[in-house]
Protein backbone atom coordinates (compact mmCIF):
# COMPACT_ATOMS: atom_id res chain seq x y z
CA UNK A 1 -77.20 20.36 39.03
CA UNK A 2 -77.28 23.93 37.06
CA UNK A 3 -74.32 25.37 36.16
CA UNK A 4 -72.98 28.71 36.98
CA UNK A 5 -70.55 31.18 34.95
CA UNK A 6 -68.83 33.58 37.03
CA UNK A 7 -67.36 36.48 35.21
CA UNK A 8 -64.95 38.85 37.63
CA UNK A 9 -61.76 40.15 36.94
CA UNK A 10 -61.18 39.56 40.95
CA UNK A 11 -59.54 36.11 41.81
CA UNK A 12 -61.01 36.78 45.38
CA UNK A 13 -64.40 37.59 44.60
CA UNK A 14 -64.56 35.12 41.91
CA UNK A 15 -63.50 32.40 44.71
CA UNK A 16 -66.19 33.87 47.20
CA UNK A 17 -68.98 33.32 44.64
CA UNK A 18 -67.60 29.81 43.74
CA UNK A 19 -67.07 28.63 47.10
CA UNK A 20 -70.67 29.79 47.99
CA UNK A 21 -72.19 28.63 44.98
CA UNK A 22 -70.61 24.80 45.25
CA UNK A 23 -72.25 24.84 48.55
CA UNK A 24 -75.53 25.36 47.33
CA UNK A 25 -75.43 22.55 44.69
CA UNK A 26 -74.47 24.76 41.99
CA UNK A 27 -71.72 23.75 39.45
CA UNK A 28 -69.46 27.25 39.28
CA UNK A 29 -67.66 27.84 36.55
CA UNK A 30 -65.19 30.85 36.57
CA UNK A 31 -63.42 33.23 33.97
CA UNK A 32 -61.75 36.50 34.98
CA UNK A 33 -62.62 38.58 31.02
CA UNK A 34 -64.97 38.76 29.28
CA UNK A 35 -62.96 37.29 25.91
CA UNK A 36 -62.41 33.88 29.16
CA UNK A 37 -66.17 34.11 29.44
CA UNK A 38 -66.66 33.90 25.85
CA UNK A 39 -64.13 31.32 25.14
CA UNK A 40 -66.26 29.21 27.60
CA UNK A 41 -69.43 29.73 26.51
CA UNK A 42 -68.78 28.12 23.13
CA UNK A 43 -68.51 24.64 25.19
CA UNK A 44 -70.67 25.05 28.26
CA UNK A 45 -74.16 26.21 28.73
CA UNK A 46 -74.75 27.51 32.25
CA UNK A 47 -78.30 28.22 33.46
CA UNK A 48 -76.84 31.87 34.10
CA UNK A 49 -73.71 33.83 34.50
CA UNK A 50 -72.94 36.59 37.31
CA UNK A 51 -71.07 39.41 35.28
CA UNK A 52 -69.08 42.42 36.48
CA UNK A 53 -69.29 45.30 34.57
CA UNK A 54 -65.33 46.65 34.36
CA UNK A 55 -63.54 44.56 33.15
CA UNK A 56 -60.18 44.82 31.26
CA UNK A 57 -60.97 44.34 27.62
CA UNK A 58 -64.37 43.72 26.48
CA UNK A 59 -66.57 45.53 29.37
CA UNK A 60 -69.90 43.48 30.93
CA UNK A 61 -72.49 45.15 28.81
CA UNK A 62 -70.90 44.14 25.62
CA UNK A 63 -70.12 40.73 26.58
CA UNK A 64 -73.81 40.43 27.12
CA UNK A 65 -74.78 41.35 23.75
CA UNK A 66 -72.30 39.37 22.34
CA UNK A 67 -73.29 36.16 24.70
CA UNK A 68 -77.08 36.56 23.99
CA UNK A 69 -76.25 35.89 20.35
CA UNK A 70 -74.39 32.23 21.61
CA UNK A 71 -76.56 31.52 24.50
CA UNK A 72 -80.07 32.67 24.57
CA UNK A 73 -81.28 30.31 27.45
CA UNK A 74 -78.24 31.61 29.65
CA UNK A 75 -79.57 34.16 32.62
CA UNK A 76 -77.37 37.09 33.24
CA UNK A 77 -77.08 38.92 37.05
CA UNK A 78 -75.13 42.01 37.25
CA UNK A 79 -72.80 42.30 40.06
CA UNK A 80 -71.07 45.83 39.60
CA UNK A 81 -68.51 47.35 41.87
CA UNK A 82 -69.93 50.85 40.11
CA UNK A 83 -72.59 52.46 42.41
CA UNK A 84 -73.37 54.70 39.27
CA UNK A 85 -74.12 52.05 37.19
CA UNK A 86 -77.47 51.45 35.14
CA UNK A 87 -78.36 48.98 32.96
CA UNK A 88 -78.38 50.33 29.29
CA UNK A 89 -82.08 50.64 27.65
CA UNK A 90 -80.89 47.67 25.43
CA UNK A 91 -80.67 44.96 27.58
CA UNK A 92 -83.34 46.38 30.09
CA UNK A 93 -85.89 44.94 27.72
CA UNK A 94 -84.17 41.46 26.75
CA UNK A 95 -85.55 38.91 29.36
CA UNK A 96 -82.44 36.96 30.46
CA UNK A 97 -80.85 40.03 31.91
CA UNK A 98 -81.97 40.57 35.38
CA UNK A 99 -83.02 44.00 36.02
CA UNK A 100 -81.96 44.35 39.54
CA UNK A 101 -78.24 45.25 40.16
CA UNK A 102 -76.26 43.64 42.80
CA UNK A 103 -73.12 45.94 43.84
CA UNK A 104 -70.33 44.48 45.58
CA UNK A 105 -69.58 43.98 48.42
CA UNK A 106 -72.71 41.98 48.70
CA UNK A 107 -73.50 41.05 52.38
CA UNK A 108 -76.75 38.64 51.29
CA UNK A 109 -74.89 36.00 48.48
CA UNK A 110 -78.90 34.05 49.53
CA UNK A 111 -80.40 37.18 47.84
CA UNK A 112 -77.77 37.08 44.78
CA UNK A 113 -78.80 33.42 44.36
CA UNK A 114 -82.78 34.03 44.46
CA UNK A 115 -82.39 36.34 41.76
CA UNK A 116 -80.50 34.24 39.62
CA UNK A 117 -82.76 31.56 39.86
CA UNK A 118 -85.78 33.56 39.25
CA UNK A 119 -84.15 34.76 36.20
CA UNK A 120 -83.17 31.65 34.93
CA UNK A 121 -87.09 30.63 35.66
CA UNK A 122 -87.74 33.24 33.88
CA UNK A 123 -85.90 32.22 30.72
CA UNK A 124 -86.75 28.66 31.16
CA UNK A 125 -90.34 28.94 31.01
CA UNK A 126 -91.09 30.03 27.48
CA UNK A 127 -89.66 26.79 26.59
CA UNK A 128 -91.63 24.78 29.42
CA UNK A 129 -95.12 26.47 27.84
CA UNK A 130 -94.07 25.07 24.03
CA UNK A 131 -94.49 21.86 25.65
């Protein structure tokens, strides 16, 4: 079973994504900042992590650079409430961050869930190929 980190500062989104994500086999995890997400990552390693961009505190982008230095076989999916939101030139090039943006409300959670497992494929592999 692959774990899931979802980082919202919205109990009732974080709950939707949880709920959906236990029914799919996942194991969710949940933390509402970034500083919670953090905290978290030091003792779990989930396959990926859904991350919303505003967030009191530390904001989404920089939690991913800060993750990526804990976690580097951790998958990250942005899911935004910001319509006007684009991924910084940064993290567009670093392979665990998925390059397609989900913004909320999102009607297909099946979609969300494709993409984070092709991402985490996508970080997994480079290890598989070493073997």
């Amino acid at each position: 079973m692959k774990t899931i980190l979802i980082l919202d500062d919205e109990e009732v989104l974080r709950d939707v994504f949880m709920a959906f994500f236990e029914d799919r086999l996942w194991q969710p995890l949940q933390a509402s900042s970034a500083e919670e997400a953090l905290e978290i990552l030091k003792k779990e390693a989930p396959a990926a992590v859904l991350v919303d961009i505003r967030l009191p505190g530390m904001g989404g982008d920089e939690f991913i650079r800060t993750a990526l230095k804990l976690k580097l076989e951790t998958a990250f999916i942005i899911c935004t409430g910001s319509p006007d939101y684009f991924l910084p030139p940064d993290l567009i090039e670093i392979p665990n961050v998925s390059e397609r943006l989900f913004i909320k409300p999102i009607m297909q959670l099946e979609d969300l869930e494709k993409e984070v497992l092709r991402v985490v494929q996508r970080v997994e592999k480079p290890e598989s190929e070493n073997e």
